[in-house]
Protein backbone atom coordinates (compact mmCIF):
# COMPACT_ATOMS: atom_id res chain seq x y z
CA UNK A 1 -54.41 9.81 24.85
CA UNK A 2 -50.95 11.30 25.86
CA UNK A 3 -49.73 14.54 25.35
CA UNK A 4 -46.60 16.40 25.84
CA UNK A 5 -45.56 20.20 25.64
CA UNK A 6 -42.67 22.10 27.04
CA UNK A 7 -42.58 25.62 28.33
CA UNK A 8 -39.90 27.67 26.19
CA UNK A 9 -36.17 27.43 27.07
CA UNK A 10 -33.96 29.93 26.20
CA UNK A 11 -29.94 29.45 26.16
CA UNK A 12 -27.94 32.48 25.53
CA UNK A 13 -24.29 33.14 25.04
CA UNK A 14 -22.83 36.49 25.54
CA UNK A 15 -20.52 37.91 22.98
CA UNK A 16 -16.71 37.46 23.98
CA UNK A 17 -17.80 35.09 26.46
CA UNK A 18 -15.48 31.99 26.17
CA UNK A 19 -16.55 28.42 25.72
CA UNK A 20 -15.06 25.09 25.39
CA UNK A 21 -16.16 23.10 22.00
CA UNK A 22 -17.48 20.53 24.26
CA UNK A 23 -19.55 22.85 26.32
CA UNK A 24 -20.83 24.86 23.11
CA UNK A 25 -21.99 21.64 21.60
CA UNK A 26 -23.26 21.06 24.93
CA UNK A 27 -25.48 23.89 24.68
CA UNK A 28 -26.50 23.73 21.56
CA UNK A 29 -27.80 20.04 21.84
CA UNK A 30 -29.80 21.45 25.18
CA UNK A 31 -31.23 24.46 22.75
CA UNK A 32 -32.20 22.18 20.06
CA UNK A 33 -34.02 19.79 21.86
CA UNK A 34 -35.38 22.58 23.87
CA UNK A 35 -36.67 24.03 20.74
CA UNK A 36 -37.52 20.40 19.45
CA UNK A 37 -39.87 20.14 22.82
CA UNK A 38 -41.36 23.54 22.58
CA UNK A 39 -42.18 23.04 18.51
CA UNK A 40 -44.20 19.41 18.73
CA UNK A 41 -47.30 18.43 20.72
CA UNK A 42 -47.57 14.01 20.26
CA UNK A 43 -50.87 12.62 20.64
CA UNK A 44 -50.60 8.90 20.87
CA UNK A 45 -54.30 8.11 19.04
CA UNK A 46 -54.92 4.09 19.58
CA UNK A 47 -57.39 3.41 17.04
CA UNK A 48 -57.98 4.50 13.79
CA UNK A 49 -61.82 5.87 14.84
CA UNK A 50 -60.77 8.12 17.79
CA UNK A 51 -61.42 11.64 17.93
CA UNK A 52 -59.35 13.89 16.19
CA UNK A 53 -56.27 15.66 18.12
CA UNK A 54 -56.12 19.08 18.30
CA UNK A 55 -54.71 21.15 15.21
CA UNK A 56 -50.53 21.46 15.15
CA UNK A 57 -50.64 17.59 17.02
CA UNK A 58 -49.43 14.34 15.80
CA UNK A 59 -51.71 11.54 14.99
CA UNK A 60 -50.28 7.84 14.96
CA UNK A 61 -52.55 5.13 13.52
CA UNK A 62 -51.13 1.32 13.56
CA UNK A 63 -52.50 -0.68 11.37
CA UNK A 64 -51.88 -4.36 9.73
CA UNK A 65 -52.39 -4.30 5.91
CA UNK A 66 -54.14 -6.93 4.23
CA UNK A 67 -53.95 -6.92 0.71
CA UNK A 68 -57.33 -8.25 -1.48
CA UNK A 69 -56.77 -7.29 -5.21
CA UNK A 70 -53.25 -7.12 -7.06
CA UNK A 71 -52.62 -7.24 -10.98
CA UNK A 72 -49.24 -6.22 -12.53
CA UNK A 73 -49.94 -4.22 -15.83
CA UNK A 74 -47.00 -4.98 -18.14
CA UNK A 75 -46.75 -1.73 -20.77
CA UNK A 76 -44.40 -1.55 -24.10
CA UNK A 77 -42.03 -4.44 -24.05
CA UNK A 78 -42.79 -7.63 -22.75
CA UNK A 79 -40.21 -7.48 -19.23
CA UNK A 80 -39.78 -5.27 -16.96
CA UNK A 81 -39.84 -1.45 -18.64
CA UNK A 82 -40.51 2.19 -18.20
CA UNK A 83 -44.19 2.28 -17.81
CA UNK A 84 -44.97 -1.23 -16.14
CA UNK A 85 -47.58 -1.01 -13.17
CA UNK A 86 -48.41 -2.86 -9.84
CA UNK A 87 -52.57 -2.17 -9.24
CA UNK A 88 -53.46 -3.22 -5.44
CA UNK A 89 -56.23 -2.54 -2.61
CA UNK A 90 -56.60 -4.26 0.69
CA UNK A 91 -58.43 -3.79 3.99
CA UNK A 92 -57.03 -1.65 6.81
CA UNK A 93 -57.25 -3.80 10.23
CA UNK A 94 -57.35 -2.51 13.29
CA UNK A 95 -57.53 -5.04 16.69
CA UNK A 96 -58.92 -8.25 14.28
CA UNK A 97 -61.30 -5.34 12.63
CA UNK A 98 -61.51 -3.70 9.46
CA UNK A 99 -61.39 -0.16 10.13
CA UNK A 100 -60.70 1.32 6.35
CA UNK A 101 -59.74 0.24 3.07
CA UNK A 102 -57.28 1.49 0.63
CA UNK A 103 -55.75 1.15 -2.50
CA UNK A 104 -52.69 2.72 -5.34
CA UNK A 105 -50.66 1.85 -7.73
CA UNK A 106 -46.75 2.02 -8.19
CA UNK A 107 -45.56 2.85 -11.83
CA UNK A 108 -42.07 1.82 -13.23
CA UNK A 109 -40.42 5.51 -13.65
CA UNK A 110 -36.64 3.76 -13.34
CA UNK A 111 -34.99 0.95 -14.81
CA UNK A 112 -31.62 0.09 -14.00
CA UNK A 113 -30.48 -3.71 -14.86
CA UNK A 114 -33.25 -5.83 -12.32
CA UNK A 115 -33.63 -2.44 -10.08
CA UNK A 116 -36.86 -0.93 -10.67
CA UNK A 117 -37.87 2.28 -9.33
CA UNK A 118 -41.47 2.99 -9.15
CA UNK A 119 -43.50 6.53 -8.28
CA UNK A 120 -46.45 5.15 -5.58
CA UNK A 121 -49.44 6.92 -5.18
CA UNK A 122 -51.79 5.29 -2.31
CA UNK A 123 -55.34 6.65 -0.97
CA UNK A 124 -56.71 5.23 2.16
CA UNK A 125 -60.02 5.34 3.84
CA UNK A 126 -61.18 5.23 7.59
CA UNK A 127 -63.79 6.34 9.67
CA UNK A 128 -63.00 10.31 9.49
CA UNK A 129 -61.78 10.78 6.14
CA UNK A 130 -59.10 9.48 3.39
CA UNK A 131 -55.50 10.27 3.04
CA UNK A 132 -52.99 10.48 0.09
CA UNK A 133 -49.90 9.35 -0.30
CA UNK A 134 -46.91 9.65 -2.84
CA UNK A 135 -43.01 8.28 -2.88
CA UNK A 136 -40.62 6.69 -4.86
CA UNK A 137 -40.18 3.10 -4.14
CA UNK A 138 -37.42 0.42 -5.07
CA UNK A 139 -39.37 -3.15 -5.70
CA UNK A 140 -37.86 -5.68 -3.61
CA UNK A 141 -36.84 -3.12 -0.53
CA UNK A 142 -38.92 -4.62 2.81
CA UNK A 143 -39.79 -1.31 4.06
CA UNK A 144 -41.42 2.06 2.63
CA UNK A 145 -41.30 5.78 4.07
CA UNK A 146 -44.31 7.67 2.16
CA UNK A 147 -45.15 11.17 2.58
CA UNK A 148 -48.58 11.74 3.21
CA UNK A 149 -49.93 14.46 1.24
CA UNK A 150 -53.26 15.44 1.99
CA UNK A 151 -56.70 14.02 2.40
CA UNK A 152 -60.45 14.09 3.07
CA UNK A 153 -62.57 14.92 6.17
CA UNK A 154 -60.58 15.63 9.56
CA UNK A 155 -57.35 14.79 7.58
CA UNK A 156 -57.84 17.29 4.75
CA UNK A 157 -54.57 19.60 5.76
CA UNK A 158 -53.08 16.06 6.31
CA UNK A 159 -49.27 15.68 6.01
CA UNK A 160 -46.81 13.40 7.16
CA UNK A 161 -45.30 10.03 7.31
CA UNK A 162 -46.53 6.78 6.64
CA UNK A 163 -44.17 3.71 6.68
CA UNK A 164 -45.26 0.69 5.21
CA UNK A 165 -43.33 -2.95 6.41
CA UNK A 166 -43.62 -6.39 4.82
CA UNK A 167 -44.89 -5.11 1.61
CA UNK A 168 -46.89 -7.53 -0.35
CA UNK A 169 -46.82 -10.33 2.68
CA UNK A 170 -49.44 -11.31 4.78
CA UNK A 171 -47.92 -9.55 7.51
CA UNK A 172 -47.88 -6.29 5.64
CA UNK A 173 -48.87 -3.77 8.24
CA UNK A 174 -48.27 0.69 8.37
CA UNK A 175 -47.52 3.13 10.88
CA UNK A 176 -48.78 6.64 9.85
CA UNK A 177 -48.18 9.73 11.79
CA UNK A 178 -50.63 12.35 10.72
CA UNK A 179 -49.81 16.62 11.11
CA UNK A 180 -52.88 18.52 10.84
């Protein structure tokens, strides 16, 4: 487990005092990532059954995907159209192991020509709890940000990102980092 913190930093400009635009935007890039420091605690978790970080911290699981149930629900007229729905669940691996399991669905809110914009809405399950997550998604696109939500157990005040690669391959996989 790794964790870093900064001790407050404090930059301060007195009034009338002159600058060059360089040096202010110096400054203020020192302040911000001063701030930045001071504002987020990482913890670095390695596996998806590790204790949980202390409250305020970052949480990053890494997980390969591997999907085990799919079904595409085709609503109103036969094609793509408003309404139309992908149904999926899969196993959450972990080193060669299952360490949770998951599932959603994505829901055709969008259609523009052969773009297709769906509303996703995924729960997933490991060792300390579930979490929830929601986003829009445009089928076809390799990659997925989702925000996560909420959740069960340790990861009930969950929120966050998950991003989701190689959707729908076998070498699907998601990188989740959990506030709390």
């Amino acid at each position: 487990m790794v964790t870093t913190s900064s001790a407050s930093t404090a930059v301060a400009v007195h009034r009338g005092e002159r600058r060059s635009p360089r040096r202010r935007a110096t400054l203020m890039r020192f302040a911000a990532a001063s701030l930045a420091a001071v504002a987020v605690g990482i913890v670095a978790v390695d596996s998806a059954t590790a204790g949980p970080p202390e409250k305020g911290r970052v949480e990053v699981l890494e997980l390969k995907v591997q999907n085990d149930q799919y079904t595409a629900v085709d609503l109103g007229p036969a094609g793509p159209s408003l309404g139309d729905m992908d149904v999926y669940s899969g196993t959450a691996i972990k080193d060669g192991h299952g360490v949770g399991r998951g599932g959603g669905t994505c829901q055709v809110i969008h259609v523009k020509g052969e773009e297709l914009t769906s509303q996703c809405l995924i729960t997933m399950e490991v060792a300390q709890g579930s979490l929830t997550m929601q986003s829009l998604w445009t089928k076809g696109v390799g990659s997925l940000d989702m925000a996560i939500t909420g959740g069960t157990g340790v990861y009930s005040n969950a929120r966050g990102i998950a991003r989701f690669w190689d959707i729908a391959t076998p070498n699907e996989r998601v990188l989740l980092e959990i506030r709390r």
